[in-house]
Protein backbone atom coordinates (compact mmCIF):
# COMPACT_ATOMS: atom_id res chain seq x y z
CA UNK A 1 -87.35 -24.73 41.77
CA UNK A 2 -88.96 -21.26 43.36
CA UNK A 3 -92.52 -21.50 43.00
CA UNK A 4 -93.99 -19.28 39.96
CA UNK A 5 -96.39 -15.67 40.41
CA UNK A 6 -99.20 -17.80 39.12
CA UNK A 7 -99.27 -19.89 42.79
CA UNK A 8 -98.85 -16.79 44.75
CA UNK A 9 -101.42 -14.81 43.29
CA UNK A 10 -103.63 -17.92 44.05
CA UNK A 11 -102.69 -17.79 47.42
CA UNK A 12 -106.52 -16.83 48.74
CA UNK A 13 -105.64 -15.01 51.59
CA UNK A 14 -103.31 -12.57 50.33
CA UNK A 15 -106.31 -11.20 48.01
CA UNK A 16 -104.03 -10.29 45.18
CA UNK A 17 -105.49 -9.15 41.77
CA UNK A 18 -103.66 -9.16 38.73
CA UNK A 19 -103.92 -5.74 36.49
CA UNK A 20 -101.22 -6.25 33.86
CA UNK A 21 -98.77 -8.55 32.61
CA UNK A 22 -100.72 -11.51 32.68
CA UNK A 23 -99.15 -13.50 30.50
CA UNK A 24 -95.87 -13.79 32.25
CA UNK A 25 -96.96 -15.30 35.08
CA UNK A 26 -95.48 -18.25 35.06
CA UNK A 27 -92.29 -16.95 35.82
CA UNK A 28 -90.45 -18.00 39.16
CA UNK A 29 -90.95 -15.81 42.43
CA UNK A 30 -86.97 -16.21 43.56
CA UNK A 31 -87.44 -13.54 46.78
CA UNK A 32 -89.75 -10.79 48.17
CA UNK A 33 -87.88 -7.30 48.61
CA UNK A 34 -89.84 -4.13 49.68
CA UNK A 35 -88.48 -0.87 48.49
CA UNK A 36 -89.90 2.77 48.22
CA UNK A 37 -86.57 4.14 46.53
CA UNK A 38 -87.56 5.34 42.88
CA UNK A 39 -84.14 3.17 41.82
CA UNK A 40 -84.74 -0.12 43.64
CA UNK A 41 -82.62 -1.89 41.29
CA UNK A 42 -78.89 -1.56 42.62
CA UNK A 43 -80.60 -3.60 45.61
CA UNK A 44 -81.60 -6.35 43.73
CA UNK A 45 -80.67 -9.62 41.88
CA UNK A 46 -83.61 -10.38 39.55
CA UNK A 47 -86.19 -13.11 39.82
CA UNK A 48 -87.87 -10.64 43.01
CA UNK A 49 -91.23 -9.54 43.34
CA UNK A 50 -90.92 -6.09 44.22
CA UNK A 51 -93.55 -4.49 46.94
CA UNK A 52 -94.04 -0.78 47.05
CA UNK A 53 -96.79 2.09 48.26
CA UNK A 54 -95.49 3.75 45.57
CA UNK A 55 -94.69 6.65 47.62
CA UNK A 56 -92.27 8.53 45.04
CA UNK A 57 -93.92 7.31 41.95
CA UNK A 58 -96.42 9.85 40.15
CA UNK A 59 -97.24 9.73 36.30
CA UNK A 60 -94.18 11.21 35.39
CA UNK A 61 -91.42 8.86 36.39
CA UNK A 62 -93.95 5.35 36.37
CA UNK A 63 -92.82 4.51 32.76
CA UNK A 64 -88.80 4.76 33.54
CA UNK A 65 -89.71 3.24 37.14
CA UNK A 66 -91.21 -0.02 35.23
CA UNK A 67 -88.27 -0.14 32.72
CA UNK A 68 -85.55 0.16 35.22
CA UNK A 69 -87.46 -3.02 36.85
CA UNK A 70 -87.80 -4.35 33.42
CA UNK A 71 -83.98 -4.30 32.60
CA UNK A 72 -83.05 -5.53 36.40
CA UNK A 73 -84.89 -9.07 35.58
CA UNK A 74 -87.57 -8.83 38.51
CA UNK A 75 -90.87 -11.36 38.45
CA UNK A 76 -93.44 -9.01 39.25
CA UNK A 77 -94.53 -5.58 40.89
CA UNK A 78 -96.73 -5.71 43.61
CA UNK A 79 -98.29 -2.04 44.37
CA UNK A 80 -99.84 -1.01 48.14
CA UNK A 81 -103.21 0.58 47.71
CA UNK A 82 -104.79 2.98 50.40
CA UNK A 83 -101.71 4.42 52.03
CA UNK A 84 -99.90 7.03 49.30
CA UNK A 85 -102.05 6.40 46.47
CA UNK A 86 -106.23 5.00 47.02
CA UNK A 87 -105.78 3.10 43.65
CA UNK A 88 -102.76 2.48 41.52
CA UNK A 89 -101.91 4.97 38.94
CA UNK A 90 -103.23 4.62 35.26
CA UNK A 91 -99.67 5.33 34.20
CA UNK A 92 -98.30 2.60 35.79
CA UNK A 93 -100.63 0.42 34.91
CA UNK A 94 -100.24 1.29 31.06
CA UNK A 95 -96.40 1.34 31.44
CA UNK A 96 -96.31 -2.36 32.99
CA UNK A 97 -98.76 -3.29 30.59
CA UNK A 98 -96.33 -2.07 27.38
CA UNK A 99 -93.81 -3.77 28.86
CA UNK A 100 -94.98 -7.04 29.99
CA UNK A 101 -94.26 -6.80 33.47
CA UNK A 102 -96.85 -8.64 36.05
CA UNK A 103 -98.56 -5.68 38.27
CA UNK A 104 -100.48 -6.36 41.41
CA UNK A 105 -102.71 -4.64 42.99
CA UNK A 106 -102.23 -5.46 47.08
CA UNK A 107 -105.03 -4.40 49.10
CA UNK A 108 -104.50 -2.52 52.68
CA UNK A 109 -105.37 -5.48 54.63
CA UNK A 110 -102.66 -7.59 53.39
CA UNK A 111 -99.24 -6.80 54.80
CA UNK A 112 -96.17 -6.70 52.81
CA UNK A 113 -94.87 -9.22 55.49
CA UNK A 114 -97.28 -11.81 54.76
CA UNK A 115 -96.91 -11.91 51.07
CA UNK A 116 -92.81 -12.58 52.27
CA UNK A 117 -93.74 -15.30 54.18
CA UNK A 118 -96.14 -17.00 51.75
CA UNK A 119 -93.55 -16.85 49.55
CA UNK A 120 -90.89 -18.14 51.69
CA UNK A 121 -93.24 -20.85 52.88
CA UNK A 122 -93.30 -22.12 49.13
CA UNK A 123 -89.62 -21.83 48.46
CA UNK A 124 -89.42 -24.00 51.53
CA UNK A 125 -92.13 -26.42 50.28
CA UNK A 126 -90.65 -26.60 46.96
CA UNK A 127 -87.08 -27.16 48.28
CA UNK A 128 -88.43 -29.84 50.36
CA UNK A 129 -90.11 -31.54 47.66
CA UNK A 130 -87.24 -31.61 45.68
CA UNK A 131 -85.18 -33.38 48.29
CA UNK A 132 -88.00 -35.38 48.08
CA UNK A 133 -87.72 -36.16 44.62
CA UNK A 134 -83.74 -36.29 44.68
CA UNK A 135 -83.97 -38.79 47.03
CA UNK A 136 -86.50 -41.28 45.27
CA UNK A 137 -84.21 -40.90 42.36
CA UNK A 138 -81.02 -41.94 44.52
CA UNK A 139 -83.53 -45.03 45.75
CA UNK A 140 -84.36 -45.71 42.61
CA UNK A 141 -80.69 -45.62 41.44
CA UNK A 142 -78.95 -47.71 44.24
CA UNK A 143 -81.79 -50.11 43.33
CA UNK A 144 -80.87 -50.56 39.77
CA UNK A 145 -76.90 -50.21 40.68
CA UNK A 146 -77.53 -53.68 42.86
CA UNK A 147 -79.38 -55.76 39.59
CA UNK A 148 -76.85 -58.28 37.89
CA UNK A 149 -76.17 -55.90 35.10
CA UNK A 150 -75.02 -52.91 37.04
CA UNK A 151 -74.17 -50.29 35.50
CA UNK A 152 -75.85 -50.91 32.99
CA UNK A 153 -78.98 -50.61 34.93
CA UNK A 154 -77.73 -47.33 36.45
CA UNK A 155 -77.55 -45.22 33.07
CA UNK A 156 -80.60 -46.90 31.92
CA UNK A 157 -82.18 -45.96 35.18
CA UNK A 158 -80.39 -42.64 35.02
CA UNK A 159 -81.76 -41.53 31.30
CA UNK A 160 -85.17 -42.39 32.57
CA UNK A 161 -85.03 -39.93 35.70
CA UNK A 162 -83.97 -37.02 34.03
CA UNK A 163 -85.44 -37.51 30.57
CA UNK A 164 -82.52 -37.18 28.80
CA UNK A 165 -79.28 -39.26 27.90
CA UNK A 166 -76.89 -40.84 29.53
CA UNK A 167 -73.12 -42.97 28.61
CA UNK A 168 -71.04 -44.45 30.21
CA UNK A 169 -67.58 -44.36 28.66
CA UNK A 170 -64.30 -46.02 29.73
CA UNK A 171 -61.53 -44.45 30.55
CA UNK A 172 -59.93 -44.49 27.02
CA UNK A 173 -63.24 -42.77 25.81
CA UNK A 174 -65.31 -45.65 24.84
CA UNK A 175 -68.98 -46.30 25.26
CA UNK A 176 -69.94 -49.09 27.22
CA UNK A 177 -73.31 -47.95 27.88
CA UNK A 178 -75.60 -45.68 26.61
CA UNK A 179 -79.12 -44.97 27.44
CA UNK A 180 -81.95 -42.34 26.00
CA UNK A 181 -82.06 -40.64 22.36
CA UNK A 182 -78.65 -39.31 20.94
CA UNK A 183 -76.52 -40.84 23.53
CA UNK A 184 -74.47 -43.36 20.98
CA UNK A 185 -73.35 -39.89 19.22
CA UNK A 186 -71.66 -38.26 22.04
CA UNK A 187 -68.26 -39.86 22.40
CA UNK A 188 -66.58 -38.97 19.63
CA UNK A 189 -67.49 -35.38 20.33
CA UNK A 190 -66.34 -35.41 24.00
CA UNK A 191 -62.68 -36.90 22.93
CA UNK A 192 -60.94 -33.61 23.74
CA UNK A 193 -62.69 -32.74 26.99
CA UNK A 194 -62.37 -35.96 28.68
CA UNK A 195 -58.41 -35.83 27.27
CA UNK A 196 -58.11 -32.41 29.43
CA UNK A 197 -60.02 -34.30 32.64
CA UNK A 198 -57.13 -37.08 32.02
CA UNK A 199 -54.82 -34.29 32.32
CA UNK A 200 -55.85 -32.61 35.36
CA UNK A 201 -56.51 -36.14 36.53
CA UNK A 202 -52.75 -37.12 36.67
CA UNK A 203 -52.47 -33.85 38.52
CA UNK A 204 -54.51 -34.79 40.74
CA UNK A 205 -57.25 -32.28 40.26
CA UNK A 206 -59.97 -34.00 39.75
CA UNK A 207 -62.53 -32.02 38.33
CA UNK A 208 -65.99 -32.62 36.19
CA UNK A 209 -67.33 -30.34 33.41
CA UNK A 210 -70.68 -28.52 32.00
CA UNK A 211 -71.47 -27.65 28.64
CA UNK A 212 -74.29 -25.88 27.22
CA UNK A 213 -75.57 -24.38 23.74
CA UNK A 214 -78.97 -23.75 23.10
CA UNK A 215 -80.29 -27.09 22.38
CA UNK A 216 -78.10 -29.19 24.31
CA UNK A 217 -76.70 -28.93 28.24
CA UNK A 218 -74.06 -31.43 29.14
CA UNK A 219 -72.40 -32.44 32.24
CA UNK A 220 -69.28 -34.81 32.07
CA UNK A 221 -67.49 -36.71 35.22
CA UNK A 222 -64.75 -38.90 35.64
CA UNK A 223 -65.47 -41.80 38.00
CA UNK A 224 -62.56 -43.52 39.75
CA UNK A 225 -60.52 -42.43 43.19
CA UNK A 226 -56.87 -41.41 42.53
CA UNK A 227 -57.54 -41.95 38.47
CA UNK A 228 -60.42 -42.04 35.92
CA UNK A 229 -61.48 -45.90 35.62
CA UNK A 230 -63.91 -43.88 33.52
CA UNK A 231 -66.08 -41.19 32.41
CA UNK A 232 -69.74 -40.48 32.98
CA UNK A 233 -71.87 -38.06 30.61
CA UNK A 234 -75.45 -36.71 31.16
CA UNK A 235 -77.34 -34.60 28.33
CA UNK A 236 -80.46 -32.43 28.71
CA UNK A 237 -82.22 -30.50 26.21
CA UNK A 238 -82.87 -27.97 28.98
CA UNK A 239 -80.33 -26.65 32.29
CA UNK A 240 -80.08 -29.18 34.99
CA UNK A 241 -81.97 -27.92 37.94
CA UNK A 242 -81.12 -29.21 41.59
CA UNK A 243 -82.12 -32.12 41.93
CA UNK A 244 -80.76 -33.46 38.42
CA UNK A 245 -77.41 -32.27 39.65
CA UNK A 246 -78.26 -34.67 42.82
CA UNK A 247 -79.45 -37.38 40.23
CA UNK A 248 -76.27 -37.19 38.56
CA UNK A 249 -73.85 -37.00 41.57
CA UNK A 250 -75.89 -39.97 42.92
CA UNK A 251 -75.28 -41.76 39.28
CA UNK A 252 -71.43 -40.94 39.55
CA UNK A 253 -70.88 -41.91 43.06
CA UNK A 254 -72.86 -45.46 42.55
CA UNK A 255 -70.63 -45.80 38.98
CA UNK A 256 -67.67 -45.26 40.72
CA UNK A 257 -68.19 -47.88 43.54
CA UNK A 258 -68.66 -50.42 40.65
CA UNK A 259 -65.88 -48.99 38.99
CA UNK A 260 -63.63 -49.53 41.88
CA UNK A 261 -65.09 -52.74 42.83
CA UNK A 262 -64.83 -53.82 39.85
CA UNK A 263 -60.89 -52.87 39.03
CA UNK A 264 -60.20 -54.69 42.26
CA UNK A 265 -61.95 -57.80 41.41
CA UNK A 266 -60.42 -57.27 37.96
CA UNK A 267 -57.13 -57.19 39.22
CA UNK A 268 -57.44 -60.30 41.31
CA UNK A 269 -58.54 -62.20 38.52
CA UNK A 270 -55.62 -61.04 36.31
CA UNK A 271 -53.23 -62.84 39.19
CA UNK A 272 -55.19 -66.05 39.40
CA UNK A 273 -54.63 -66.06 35.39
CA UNK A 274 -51.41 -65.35 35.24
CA UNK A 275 -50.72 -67.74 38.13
CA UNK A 276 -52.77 -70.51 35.93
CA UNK A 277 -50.84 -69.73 33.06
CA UNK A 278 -47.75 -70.64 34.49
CA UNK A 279 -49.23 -73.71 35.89
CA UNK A 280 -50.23 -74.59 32.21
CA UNK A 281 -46.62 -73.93 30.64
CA UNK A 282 -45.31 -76.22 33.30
CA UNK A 283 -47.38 -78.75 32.53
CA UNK A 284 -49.85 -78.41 35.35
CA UNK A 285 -52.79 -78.88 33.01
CA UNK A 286 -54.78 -80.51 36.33
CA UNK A 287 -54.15 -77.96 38.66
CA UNK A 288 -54.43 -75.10 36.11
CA UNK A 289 -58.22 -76.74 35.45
CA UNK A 290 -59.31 -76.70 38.95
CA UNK A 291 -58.05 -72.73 39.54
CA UNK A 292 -60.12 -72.03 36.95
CA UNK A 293 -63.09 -73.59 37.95
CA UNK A 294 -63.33 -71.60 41.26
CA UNK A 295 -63.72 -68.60 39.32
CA UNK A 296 -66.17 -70.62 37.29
CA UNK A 297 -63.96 -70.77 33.85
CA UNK A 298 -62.93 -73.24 32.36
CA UNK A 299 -59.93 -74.49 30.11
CA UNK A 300 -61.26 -76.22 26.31
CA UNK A 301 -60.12 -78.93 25.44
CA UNK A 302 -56.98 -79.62 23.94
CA UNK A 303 -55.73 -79.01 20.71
CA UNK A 304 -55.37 -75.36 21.50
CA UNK A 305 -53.42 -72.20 19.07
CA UNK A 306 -51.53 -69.88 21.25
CA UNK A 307 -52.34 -66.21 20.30
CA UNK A 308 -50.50 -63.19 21.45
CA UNK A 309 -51.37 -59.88 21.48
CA UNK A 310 -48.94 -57.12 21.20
CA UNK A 311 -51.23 -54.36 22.54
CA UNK A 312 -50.48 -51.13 24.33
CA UNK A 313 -50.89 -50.77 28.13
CA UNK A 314 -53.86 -48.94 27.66
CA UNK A 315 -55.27 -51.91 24.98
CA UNK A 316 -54.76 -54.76 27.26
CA UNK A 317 -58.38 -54.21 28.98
CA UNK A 318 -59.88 -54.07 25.48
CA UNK A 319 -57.95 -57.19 24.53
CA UNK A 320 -59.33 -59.37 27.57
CA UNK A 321 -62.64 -58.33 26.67
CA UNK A 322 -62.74 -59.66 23.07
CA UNK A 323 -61.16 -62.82 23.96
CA UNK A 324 -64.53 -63.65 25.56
CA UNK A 325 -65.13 -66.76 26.77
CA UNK A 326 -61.42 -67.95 25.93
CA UNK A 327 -58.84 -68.09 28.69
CA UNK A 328 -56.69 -64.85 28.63
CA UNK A 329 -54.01 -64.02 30.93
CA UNK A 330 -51.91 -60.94 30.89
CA UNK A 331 -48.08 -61.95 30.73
CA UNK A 332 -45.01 -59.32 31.02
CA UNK A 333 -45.90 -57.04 27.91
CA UNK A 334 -48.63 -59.48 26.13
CA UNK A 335 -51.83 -60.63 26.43
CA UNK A 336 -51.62 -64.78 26.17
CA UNK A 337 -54.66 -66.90 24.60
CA UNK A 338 -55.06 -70.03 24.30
CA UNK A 339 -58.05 -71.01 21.73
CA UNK A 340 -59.51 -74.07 20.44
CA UNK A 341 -58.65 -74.17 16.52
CA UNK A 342 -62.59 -74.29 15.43
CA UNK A 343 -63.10 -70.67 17.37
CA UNK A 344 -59.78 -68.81 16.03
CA UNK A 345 -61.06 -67.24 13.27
CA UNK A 346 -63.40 -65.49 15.87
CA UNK A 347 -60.83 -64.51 18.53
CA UNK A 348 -58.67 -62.70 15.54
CA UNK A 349 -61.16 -60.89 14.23
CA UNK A 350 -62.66 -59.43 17.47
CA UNK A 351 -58.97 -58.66 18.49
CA UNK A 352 -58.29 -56.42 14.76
CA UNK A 353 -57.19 -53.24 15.75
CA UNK A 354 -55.49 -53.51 18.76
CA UNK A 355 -51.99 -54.20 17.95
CA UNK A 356 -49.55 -57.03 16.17
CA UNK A 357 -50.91 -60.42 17.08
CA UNK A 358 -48.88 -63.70 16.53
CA UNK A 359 -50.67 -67.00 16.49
CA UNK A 360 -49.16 -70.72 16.96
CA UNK A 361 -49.78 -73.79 15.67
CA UNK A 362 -52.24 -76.29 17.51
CA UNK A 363 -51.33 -78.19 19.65
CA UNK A 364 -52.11 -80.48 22.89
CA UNK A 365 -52.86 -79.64 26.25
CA UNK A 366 -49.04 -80.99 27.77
CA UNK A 367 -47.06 -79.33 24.90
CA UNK A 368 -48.57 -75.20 25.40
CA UNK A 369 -45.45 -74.15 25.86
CA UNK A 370 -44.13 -75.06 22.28
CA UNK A 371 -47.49 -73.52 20.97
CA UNK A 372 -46.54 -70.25 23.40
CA UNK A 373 -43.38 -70.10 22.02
CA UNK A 374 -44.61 -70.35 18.31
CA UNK A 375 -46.65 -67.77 19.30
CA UNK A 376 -44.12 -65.49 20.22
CA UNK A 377 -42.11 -65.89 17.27
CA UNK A 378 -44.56 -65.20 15.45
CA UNK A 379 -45.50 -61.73 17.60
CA UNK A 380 -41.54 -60.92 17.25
CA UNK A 381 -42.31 -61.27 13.25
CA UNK A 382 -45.64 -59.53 13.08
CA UNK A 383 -43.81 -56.55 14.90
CA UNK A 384 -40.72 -56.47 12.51
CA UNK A 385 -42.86 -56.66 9.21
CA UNK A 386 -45.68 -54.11 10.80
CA UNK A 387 -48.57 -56.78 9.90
CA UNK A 388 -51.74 -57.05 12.00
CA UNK A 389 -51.64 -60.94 12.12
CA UNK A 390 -48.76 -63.44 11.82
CA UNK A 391 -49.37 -67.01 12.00
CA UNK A 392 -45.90 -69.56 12.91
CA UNK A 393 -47.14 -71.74 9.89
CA UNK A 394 -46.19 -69.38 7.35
CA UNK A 395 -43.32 -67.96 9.13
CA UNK A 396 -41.97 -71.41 9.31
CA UNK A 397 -42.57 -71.62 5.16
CA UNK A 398 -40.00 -68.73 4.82
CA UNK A 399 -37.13 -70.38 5.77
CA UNK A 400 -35.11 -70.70 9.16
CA UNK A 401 -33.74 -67.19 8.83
CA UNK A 402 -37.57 -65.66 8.91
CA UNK A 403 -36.84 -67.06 12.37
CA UNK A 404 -33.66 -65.16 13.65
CA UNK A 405 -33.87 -61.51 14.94
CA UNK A 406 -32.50 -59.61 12.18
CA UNK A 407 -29.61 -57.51 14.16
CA UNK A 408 -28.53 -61.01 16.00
CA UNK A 409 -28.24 -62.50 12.78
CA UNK A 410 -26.11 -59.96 10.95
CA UNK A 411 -24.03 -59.78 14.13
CA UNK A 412 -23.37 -63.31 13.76
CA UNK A 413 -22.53 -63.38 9.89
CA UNK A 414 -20.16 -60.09 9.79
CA UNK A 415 -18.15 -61.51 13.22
CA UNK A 416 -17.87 -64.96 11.64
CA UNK A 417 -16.96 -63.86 7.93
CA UNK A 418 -14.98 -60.94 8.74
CA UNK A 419 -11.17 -62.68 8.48
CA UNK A 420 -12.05 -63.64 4.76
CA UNK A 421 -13.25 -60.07 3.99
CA UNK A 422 -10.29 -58.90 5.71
CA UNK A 423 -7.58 -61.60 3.69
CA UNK A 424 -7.76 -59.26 0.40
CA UNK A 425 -9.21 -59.74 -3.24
CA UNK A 426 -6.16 -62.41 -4.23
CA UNK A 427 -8.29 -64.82 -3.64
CA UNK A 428 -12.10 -64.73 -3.48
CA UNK A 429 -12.59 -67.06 -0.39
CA UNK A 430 -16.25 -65.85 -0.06
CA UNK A 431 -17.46 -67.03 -3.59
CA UNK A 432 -15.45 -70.16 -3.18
CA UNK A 433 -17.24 -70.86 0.52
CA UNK A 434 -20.25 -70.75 -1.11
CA UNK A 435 -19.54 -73.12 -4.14
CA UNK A 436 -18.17 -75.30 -1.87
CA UNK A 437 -21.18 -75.73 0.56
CA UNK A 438 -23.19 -75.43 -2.31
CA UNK A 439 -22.24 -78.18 -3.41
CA UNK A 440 -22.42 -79.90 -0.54
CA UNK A 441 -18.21 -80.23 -0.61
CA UNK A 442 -17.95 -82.25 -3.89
CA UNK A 443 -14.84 -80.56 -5.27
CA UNK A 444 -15.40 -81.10 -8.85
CA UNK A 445 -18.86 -79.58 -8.78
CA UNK A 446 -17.70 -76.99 -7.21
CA UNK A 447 -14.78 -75.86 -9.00
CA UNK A 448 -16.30 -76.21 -12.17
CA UNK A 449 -19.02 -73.89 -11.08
CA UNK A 450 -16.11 -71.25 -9.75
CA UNK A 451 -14.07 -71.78 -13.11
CA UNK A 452 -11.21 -72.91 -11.46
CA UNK A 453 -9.12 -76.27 -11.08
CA UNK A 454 -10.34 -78.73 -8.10
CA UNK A 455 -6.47 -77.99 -6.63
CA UNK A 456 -6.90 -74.29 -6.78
CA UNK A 457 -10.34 -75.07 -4.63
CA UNK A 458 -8.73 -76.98 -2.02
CA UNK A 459 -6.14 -74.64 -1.65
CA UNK A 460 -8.97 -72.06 -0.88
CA UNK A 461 -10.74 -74.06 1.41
CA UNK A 462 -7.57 -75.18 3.24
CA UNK A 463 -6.69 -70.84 3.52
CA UNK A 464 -10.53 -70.84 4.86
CA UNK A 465 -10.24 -73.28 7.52
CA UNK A 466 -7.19 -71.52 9.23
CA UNK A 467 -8.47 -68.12 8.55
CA UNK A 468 -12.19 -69.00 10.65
CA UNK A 469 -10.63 -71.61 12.70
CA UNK A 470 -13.57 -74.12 12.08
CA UNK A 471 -13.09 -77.49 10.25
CA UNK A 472 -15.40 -77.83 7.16
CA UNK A 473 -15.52 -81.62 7.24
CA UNK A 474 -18.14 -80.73 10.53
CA UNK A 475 -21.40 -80.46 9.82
CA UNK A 476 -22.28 -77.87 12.19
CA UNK A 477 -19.49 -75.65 11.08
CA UNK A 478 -20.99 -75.73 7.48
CA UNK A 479 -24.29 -74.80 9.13
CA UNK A 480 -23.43 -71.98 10.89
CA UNK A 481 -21.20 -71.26 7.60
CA UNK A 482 -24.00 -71.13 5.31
CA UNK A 483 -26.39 -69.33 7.33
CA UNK A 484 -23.45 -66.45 8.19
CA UNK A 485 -23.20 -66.85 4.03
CA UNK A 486 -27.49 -66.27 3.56
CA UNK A 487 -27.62 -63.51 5.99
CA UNK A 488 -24.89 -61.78 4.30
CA UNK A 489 -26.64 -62.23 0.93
């Protein structure tokens, strides 16, 4: 930050007196620039404190003089006595007055060139103590970013050093921490930015953002190397100077670390789980235990349910995160649980919302695979009937067929039934199948339910038999029979 009028004014031996526009003196000296043109302003950038002898100003052009330095932004006016003019003119100091613009009077003895380098000196000073301060902050930071917590620790510490609010957001867009006033508002406002940083993420441009309104300045980054593991956003009620853009770069870089740490570490625990997993459907229990234990988990005891979740790609994170203390281990397109009965109701409701879920029934440490496959089933179901949850107990209630995939199944019945279809309306070998197994292959039953004499039956079934090939005195053919015959229905 430059240093303000106020401090150079004070500077005691420069011997500067204010004689108008003392109320804006608080305003940042960005650069000294000496000029005696009666248009200074094409030379300059604003924020200057202009020196002159005021060797082509008279009373007639002071008033446009101060409101072409008005309209160019500068701090201050600083006017040479005892070389073109003994004392400044009254019409300058009137016209400075009206207009609010800081004049000072600079005595003879004090050279333009020292007021420069006064100034420069506290630019310099103040640059150095902002360094200063940026790099207490990063201390402070890399300090917090080493505690147990994290990154936690780092937006906490974060919202503290600027005053302001900070989140830390996944990189699907959700908070996972958030620190100072108004920070647990933000996210669902920054959705569409941090959907274009995706975008020129996968570009491979990474790139950060700033937004401002009049109350609120915001600066957004994505934190990852290659892809956003996440986002980072910072909100002031004022611009960020400097040094908060150090802060935050500090904050992003230290985020990022854990970030990529942490993905790593993630992603090595994901093949120890999956690894245990398969030692567990094996029937490894043992050796599935003691893998566990070296990453300090641990398996419950048995009877376990078998849940799994259907969830997108991008869900899979979120779903390992509610299963908690439960062991989860990503498998193929799933996410595979395994739960002790008394904490189920738990697990399912901290997994609503993230895709079909299919549950098992419980059972014993040496028999997980049945309760996996149960599991499945019931995923396959949950899918097919678009419901959240679907537990094998009541799929099991509906019947075998709940159980068959629905285009396998009518595959089977049309390929198995089609040479009745095919044999013509004289006889309808179709309704007499189905009397027939019906009734379990009593004749009489089952012609009198058709209408028809037991000899006209038997006649059908023989016709049946050598149109499908199968012999209906087998049990397994009237199975497959009757199910090709409850499909079709």
């Amino acid at each position: 930050m430059a240093p303000t009028l106020r401090t150079v004014v004070r500077r005691l031996p420069l011997q500067l007196v204010v004689l108008a526009g003392q109320d804006a003196l608080d305003r940042p000296v960005r650069w000294v620039a000496v000029s005696e043109l009666e248009d200074p302003t094409p030379f300059l950038e604003g924020g200057e404190l202009v020196l002159t002898t005021g060797m082509r100003l008279d009373a007639a052009n002071a008033a446009p003089y101060v409101g072409r330095l008005v309209g160019k932004g500068v701090t201050g006016l600083g006017f040479g006595v005892g070389l073109g003019h003994e004392t400044i003119p009254d019409e300058l100091v009137e016209a400075a007055a009206r207009a609010g613009l800081p004049l000072i009077e600079v005595p003879r003895d004090t050279p333009f060139v020292a007021i420069g380098k006064a100034v420069s000196d506290l630019i310099a000073a103040e640059q150095y103590d902002e360094l200063s301060r940026a790099f207490a902050a990063q201390g402070r930071l890399t300090r917090a970013a080493l505690r147990p917590e994290g990154p936690r620790a780092v937006v906490e510490r974060l919202a503290r050093e600027l005053a302001g609010w900070a989140v830390l957001l996944d990189d699907a867009g959700v908070p996972r921490h958030a620190a100072g006033k108004g920070a647990a508002d933000v996210a669902h406002a920054l959705a569409p930015e941090l959907e274009r940083l995706r975008r020129l993420a996968k570009r491979g441009a990474p790139a950060s953002l700033a937004l401002s309104t009049p109350r609120e300045h915001v600066i957004v980054q994505p934190l990852g190397v290659g892809r956003a593991r996440g986002f980072l956003a910072v909100g002031l009620d004022r611009p960020f100077t400097p040094v908060a853009h150090t802060v935050v770069n500090a904050a992003g870089s230290l985020l990022t670390l854990a970030a990529e740490h942490g993905g790593q570490h993630l992603a090595a625990e994901r093949r120890v789980r999956s690894a245990v997993l398969r030692l567990l459907l094996e029937g490894r229990v043992r050796a599935g235990r003691e893998t566990l234990e070296r990453l300090g988990e641990r398996l419950a005891d048995g009877p376990l349910v078998a849940v799994v979740s259907g969830a997108p790609a991008e869900e899979r994170e979120a779903v390992l995160e509610a299963a908690g203390e439960e062991f989860a281990a990503v498998e193929d397109d799933r996410v595979v649980l395994f739960v002790p009965e008394a904490r189920l109701d738990g697990v399912l409701a901290r997994l609503g919302g993230h895709g079909p879920v299919g549950v098992g029934s419980p059972v014993g440490l040496d028999d997980l695979r049945t309760g996996l496959d149960q599991a499945d089933r019931a995923l396959v179901a949950a899918r097919r009937g678009a419901v959240p949850v679907m537990r094998f107990a009541d799929l099991a209630g509906q019947g075998l067929l709940s159980l068959l995939d629905p285009a396998a199944a009518a595959a089977f019945s049309t390929a198995l039934l089609d040479p009745l279809r095919k044999y013509g309306a004289r006889a309808d070998l179709l309704a007499s199948l189905r009397a027939y197994l019906a009734c379990n292959g009593h004749w009489d039953a089952a012609a009198q339910r058709l209408g028809v004499h037991r000899h006209t039956l038997r006649y059908r079934m023989r016709r049946v038999a050598e149109l499908l090939g199968r012999d209906l005195d087998d049990p397994a053919a009237r199975a497959e029979l009757w199910i090709a015959l409850a499909v079709a229905d």
